[in-house]
Protein backbone atom coordinates (compact mmCIF):
# COMPACT_ATOMS: atom_id res chain seq x y z
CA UNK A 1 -8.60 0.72 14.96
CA UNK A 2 -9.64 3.90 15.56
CA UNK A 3 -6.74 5.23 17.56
CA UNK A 4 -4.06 4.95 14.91
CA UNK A 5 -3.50 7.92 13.02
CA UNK A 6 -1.59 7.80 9.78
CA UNK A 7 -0.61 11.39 10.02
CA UNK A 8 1.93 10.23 12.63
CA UNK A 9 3.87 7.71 9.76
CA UNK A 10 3.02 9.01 6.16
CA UNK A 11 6.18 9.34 4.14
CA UNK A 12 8.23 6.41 6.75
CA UNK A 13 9.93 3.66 4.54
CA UNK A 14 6.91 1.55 4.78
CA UNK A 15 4.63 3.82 2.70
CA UNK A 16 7.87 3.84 0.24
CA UNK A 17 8.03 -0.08 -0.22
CA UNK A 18 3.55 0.39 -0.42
CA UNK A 19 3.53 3.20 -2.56
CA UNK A 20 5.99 1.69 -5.23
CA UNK A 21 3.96 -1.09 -5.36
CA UNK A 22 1.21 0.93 -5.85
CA UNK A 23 2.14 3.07 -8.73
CA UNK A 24 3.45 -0.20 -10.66
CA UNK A 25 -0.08 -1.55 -10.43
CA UNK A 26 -2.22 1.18 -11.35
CA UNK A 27 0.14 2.23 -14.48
CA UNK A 28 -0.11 -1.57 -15.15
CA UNK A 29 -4.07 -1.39 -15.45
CA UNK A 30 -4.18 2.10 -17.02
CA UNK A 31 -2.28 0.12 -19.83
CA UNK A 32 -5.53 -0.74 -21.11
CA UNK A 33 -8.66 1.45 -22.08
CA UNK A 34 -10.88 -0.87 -20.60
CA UNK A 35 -12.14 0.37 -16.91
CA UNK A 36 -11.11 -1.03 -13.49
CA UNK A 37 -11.84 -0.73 -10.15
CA UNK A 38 -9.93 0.56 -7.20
CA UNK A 39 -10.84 -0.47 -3.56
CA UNK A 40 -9.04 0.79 -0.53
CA UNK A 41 -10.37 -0.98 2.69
CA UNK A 42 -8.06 1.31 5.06
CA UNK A 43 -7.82 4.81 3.11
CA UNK A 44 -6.93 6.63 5.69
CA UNK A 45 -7.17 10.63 5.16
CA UNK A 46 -5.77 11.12 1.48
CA UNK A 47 -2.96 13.40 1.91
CA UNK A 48 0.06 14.32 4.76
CA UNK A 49 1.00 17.58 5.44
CA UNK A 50 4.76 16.57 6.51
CA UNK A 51 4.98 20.00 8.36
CA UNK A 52 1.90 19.00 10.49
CA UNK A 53 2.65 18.58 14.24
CA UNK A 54 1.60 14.39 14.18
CA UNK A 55 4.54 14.79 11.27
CA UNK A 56 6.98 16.30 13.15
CA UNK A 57 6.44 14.49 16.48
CA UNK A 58 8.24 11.43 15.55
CA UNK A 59 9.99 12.72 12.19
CA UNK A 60 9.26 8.97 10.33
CA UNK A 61 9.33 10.48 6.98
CA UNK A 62 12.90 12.09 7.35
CA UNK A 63 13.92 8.28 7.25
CA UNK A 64 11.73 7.54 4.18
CA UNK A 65 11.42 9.44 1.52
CA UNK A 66 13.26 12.82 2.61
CA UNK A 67 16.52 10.22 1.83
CA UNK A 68 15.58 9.45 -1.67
CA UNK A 69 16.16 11.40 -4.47
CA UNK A 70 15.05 11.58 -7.77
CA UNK A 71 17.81 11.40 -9.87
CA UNK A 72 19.16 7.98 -7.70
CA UNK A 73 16.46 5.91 -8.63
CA UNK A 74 15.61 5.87 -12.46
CA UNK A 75 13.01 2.65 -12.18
CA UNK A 76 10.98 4.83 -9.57
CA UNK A 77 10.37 7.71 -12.18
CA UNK A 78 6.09 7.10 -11.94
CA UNK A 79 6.61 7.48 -8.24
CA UNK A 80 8.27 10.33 -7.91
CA UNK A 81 6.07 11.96 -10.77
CA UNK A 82 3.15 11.41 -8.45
CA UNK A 83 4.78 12.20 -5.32
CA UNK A 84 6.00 15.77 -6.86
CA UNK A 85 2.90 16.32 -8.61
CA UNK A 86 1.73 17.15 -4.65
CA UNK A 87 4.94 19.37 -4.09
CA UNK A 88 6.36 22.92 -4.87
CA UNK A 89 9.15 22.09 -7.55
CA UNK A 90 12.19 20.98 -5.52
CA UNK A 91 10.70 20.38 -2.13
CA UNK A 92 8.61 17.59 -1.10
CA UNK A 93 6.28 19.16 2.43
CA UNK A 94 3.09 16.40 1.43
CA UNK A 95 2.96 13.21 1.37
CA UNK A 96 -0.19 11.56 -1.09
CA UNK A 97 -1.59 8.56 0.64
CA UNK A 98 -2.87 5.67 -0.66
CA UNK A 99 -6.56 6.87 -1.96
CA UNK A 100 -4.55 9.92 -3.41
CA UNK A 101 -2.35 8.07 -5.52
CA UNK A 102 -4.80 5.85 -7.00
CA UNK A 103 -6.52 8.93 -8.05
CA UNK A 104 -3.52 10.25 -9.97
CA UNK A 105 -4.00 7.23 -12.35
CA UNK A 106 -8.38 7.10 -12.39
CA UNK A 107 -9.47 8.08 -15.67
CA UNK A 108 -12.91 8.84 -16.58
CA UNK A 109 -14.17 4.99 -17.14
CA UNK A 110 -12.45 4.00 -14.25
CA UNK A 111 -13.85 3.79 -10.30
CA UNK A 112 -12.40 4.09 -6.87
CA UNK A 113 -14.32 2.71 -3.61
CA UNK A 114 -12.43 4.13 -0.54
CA UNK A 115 -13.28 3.66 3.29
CA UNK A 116 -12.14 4.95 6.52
CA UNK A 117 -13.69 4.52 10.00
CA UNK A 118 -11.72 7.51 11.68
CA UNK A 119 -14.39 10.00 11.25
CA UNK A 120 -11.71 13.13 11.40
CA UNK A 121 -9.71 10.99 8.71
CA UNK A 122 -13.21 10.32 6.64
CA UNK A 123 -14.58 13.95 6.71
CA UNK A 124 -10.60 15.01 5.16
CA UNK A 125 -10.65 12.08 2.90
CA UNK A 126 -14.20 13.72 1.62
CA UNK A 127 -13.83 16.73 1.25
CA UNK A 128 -10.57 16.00 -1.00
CA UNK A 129 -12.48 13.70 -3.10
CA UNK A 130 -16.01 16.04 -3.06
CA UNK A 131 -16.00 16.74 -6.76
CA UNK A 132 -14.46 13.30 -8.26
CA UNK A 133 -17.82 11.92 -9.51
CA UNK A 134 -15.88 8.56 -10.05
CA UNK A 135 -14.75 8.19 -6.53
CA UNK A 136 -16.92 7.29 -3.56
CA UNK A 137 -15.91 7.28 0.05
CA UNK A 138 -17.60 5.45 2.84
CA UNK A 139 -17.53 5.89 6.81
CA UNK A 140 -17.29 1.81 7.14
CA UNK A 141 -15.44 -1.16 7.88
CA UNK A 142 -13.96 -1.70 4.63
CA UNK A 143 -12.87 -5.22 5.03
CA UNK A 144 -15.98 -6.49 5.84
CA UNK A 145 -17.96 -4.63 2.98
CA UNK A 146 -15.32 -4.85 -0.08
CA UNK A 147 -16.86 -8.66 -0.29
CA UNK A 148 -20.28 -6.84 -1.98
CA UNK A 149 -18.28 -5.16 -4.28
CA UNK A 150 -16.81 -8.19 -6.08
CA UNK A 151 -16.73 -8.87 -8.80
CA UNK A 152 -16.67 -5.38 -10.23
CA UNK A 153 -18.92 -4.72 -12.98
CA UNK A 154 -15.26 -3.90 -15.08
CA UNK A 155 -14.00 -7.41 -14.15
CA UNK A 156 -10.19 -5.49 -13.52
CA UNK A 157 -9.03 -4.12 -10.36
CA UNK A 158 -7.11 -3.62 -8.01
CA UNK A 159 -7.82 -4.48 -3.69
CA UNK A 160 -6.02 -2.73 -1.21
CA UNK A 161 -5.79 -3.99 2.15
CA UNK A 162 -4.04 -1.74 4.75
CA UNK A 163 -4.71 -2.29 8.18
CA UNK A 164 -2.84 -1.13 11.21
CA UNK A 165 -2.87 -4.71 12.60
CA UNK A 166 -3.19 -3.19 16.30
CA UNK A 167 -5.75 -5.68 17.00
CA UNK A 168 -4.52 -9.17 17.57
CA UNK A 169 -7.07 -10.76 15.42
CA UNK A 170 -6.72 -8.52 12.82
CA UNK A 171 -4.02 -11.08 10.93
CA UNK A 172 -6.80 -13.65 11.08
CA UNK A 173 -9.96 -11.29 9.61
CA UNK A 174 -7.25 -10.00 6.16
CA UNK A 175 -6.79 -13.89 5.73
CA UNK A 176 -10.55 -14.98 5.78
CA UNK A 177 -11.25 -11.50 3.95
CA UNK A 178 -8.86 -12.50 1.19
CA UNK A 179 -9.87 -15.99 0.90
CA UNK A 180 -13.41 -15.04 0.46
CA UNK A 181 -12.62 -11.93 -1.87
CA UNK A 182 -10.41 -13.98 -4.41
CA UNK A 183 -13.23 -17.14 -4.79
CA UNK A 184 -15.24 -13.94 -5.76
CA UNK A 185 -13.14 -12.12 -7.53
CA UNK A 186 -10.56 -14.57 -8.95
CA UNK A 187 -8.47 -12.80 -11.45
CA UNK A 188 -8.45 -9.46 -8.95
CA UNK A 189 -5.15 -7.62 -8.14
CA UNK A 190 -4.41 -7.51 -4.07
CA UNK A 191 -2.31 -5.89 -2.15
CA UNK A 192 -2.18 -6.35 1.13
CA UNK A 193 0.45 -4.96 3.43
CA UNK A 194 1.94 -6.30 6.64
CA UNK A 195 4.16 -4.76 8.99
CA UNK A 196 7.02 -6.82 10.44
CA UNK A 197 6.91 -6.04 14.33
CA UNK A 198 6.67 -9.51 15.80
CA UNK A 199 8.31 -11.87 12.56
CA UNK A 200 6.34 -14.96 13.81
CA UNK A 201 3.24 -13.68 13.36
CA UNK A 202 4.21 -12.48 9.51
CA UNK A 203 5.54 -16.13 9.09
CA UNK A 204 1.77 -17.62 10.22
CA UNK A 205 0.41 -15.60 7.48
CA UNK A 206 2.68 -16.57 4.75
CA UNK A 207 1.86 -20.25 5.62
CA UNK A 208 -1.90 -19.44 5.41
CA UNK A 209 -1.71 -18.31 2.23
CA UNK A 210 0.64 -20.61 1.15
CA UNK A 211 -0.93 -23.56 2.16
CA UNK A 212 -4.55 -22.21 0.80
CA UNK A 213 -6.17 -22.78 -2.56
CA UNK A 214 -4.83 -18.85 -4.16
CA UNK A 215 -2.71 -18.85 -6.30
CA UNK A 216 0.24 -16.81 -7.90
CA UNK A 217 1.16 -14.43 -5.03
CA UNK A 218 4.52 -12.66 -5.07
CA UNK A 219 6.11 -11.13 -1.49
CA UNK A 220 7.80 -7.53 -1.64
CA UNK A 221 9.14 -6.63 1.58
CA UNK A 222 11.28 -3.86 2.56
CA UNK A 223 13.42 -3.51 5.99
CA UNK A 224 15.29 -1.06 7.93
CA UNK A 225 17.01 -3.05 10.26
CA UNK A 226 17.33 -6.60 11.42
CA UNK A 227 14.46 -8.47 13.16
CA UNK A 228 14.00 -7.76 17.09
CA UNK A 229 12.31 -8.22 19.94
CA UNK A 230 12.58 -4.58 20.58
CA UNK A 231 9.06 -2.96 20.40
CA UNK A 232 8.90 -1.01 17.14
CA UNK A 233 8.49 -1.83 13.08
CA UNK A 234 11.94 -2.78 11.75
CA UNK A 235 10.38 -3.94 8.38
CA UNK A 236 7.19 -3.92 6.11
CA UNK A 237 5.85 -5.61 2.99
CA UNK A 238 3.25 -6.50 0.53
CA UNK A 239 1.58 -9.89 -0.46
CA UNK A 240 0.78 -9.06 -4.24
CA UNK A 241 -1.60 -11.91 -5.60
CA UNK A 242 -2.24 -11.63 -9.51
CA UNK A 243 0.86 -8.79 -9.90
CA UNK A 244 1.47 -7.49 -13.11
CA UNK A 245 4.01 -9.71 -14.70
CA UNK A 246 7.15 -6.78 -15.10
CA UNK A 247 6.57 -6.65 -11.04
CA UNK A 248 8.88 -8.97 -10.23
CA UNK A 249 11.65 -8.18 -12.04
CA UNK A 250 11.40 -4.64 -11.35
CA UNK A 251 11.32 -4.95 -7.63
CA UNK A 252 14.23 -7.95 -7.64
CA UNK A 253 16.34 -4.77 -9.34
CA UNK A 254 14.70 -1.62 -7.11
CA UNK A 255 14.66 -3.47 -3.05
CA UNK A 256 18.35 -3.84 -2.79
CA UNK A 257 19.40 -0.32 -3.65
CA UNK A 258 16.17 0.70 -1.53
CA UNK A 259 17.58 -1.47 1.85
CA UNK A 260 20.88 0.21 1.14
CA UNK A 261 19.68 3.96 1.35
CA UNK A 262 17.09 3.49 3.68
CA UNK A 263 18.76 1.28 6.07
CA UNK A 264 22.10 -0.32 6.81
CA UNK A 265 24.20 -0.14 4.00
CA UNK A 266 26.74 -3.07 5.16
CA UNK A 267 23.60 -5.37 6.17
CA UNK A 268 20.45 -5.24 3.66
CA UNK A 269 17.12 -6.49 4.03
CA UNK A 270 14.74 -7.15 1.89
CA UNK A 271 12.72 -10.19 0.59
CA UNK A 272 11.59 -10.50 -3.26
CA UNK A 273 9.98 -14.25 -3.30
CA UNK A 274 7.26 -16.03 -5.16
CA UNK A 275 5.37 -17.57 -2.37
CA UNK A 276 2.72 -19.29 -4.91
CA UNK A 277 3.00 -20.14 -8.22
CA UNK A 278 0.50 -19.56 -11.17
């Protein structure tokens, strides 16, 4: 969609709950000196300055990650690392998207495909990655061309799919997208976030993928607030299929104390579920 802008969001509570994810996967691969592969179907422009005017005009981040600190979270050490790594010492004024983080962790064997269709988003997201020989950055529909990638020639890797779901049918097109990437690509990491605005339509996709041949997917979901009616995103989450195996345990331990500071701390809301076995 080429209207949305994540300039507007970066830092909100819903890049927190991503982000997290994020970081746990790519230190999980970077275990290993063998190479993997990074795609990002919705990269967006790389990097937020949170003084920016899209920023400031509706002020998501101060409800994200200008709550957390540091020294609250101990499990979220790798996060924060990268997210300061961005910063002045003591102040956190940009926010690393998606793209950015991944290249915190790409080592010299390792490759990143990244694609944005907002041309103003593209041309930032190039220039930032202009001298990263490993990284390449496309003007395209990455949902559609992330099938020719797979499998990657390093047989690891990681698939992130990030969509702003303003188009109805965009639920539908990450479903058959997925289906088709893991027959290709069968022992792939994905990601693929969903935000909760209208719960029904988050409950269709669970029962897609539950009741489809994939399996070993894990749900992470973060909220702020309770479900509504009311137009607006009160929670977000991640499908993870094939997560790293501490995952679970660390996010079972990290999402309640995250619902507390981020939301209400007399109602929580999270979800941490297996929603297919191995």
């Amino acid at each position: 969609m080429l209207s949305y802008r994540h300039s507007f969001h970066a830092g909100n509570f819903a890049d927190i709950i991503k982000h997290i994810v994020l970081v746990d996967i790519l230190e999980h691969l970077t275990q290993k000196e063998t190479p993997f592969d990074y795609i990002d179907t919705h990269a967006g422009a790389g990097i937020y300055d949170l003084k920016s005017a899209h920023a400031i005009k509706l002020q998501e981040h101060s409800g994200g990650i200008g709550k957390l600190a540091m020294e609250d979270f101990a499990e979220l050490a790798r996060y924060f690392e990268v997210i300061h790594s961005f910063n002045q010492p003591d102040t956190i004024t940009i926010y690393p998207g998606s793209p950015s983080i991944a290249n915190y962790f790409l080592r010299p064997q390792d490759r990143a495909w990244l694609y944005e269709l907002h041309p103003q988003d593209y041309q930032a997201l190039s220039h930032q990655m202009k001298n990263r020989k490993n990284v390449r950055v496309f003007c395209q529909d990455g949902l559609k061309t992330m099938l020719a990638l797979l499998p990657p020639v390093s047989r690891r890797g990681l698939v992130l799919i990030d969509p702003s779901y303003e188009i109805k049918t965009e639920y539908d097109q990450v479903f058959d997208a997925v289906v088709k990437a893991c027959k290709k690509f069968s022992t792939g990491i994905f990601a693929i976030w969903y935000p909760v605005v209208n719960r029904h339509k988050i409950d269709r996709f669970e029962k897609k993928l539950m009741q489809s041949d994939i399996k070993n997917i894990q749900r992470f979901e973060l909220g702020v607030s309770a479900d509504s009616k009311e137009r607006g995103m009160t929670a977000s989450g991640l499908f993870v299929i094939n997560p790293p195996w501490k995952l679970f345990d660390k996010m079972s331990r990290v999402l309640p104390h995250l619902a507390a500071k981020l939301g209400d701390a007399n109602n929580q809301f999270f979800k941490c579920d297996i929603i297919s076995s191995e």
